[in-house]
C-alpha atoms as a PDB file:
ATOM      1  CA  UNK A   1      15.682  34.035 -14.599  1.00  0.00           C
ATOM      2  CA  UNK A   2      14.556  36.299 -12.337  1.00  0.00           C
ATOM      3  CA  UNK A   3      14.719  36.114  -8.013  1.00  0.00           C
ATOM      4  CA  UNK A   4      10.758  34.740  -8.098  1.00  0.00           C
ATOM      5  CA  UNK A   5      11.365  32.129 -10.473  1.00  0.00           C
ATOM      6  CA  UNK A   6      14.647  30.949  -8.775  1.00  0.00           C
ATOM      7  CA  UNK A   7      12.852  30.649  -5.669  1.00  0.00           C
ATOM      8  CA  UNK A   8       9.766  28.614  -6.665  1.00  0.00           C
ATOM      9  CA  UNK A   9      12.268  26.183  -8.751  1.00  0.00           C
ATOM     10  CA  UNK A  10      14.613  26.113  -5.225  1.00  0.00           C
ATOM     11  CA  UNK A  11      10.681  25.035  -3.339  1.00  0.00           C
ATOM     12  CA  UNK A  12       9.954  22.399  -6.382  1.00  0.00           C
ATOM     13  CA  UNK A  13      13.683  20.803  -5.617  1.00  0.00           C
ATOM     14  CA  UNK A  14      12.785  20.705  -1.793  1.00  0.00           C
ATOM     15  CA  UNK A  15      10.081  19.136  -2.582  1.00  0.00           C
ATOM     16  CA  UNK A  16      11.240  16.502  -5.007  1.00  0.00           C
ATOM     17  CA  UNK A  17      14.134  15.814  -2.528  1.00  0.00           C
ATOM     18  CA  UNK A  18      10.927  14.533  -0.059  1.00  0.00           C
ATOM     19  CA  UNK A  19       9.268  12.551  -2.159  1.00  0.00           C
ATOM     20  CA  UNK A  20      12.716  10.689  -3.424  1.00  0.00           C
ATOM     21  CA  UNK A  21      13.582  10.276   0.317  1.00  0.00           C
ATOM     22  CA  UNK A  22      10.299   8.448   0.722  1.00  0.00           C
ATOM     23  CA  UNK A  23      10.243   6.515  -2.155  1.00  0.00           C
ATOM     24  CA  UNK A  24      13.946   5.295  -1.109  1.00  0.00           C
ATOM     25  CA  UNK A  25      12.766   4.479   2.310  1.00  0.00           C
ATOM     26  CA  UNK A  26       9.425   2.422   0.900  1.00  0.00           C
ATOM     27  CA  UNK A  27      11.796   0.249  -1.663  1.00  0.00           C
ATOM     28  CA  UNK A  28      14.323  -0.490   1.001  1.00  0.00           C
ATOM     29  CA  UNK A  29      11.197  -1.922   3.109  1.00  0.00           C
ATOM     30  CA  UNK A  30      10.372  -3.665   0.045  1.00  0.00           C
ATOM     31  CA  UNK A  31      13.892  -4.821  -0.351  1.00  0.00           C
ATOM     32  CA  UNK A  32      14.492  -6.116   3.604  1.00  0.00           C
ATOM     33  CA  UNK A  33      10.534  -7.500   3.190  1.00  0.00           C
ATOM     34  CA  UNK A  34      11.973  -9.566  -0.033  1.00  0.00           C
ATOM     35  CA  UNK A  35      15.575 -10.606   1.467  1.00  0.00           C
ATOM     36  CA  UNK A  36      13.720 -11.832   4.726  1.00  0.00           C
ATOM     37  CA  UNK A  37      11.840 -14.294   3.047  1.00  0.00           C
ATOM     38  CA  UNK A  38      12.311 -18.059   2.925  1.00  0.00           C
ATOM     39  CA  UNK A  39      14.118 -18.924  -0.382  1.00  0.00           C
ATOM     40  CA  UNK A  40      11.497 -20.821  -1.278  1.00  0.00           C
ATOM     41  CA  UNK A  41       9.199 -17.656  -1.329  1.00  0.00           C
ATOM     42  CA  UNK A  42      11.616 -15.519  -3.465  1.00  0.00           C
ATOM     43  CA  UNK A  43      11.367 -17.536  -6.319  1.00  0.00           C
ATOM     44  CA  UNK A  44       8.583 -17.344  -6.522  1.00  0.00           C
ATOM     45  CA  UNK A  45       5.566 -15.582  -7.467  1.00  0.00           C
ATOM     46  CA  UNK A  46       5.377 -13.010  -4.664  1.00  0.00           C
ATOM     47  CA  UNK A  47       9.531 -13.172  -4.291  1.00  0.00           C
ATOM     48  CA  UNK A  48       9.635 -11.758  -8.169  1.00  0.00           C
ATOM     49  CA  UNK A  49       6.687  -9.120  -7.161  1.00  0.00           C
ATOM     50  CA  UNK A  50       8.477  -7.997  -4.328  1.00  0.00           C
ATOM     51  CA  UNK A  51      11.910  -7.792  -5.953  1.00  0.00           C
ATOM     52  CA  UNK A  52      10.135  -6.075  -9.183  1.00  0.00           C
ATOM     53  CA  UNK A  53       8.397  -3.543  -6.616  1.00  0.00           C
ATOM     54  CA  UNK A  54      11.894  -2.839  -4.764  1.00  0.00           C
ATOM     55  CA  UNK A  55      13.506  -2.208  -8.359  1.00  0.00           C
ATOM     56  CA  UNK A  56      10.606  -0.097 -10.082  1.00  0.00           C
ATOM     57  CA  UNK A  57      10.560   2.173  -6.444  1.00  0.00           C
ATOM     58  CA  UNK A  58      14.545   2.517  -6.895  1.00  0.00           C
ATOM     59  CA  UNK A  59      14.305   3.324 -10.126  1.00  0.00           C
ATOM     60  CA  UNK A  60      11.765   5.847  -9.663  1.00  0.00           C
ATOM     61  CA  UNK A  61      13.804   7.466  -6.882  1.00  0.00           C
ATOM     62  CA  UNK A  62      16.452   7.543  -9.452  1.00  0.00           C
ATOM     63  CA  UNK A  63      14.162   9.541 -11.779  1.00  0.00           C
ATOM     64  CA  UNK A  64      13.671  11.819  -9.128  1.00  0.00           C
ATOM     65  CA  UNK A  65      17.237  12.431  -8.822  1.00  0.00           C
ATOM     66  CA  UNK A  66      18.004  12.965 -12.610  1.00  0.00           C
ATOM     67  CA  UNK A  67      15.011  15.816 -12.247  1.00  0.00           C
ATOM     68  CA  UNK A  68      16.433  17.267  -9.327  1.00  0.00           C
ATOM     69  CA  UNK A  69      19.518  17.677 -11.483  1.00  0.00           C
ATOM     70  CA  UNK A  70      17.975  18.974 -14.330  1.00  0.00           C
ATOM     71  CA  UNK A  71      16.588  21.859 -12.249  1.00  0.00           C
END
């Protein structure tokens, strides 16, 4: 791999770093949005959509991170 190609995979990694950093900060909103509402609320129907939002968001940030690593 030459010094080019090294470089524009090193600005690709910067840039996936962002992106997981903001999709960690929007699923712990949705997180402290779901764990601040009445019990009542959590179970149920927009409880479980907030709490499958906060889980789909970490898991994407997770994704994120495994491609970061594979770079």
């Amino acid at each position: 791999m030459n010094a080019e190609r090294r470089k524009r995979i090193n600005e690709l990694k910067g840039k996936l770093e962002e992106l997981k950093s903001e999709i960690e900060s929007v699923a712990e909103e949705e997180q402290e949005y779901y764990d601040n509402m009445p019990e009542g609320l959590q179970a149920g129907d927009k409880g479980e959509k907030a709490q499958a939002a906060a889980e789909a968001l970490a898991n994407a940030g997770q994704s994120i991170e495994d491609a970061i690593s594979s770079l």
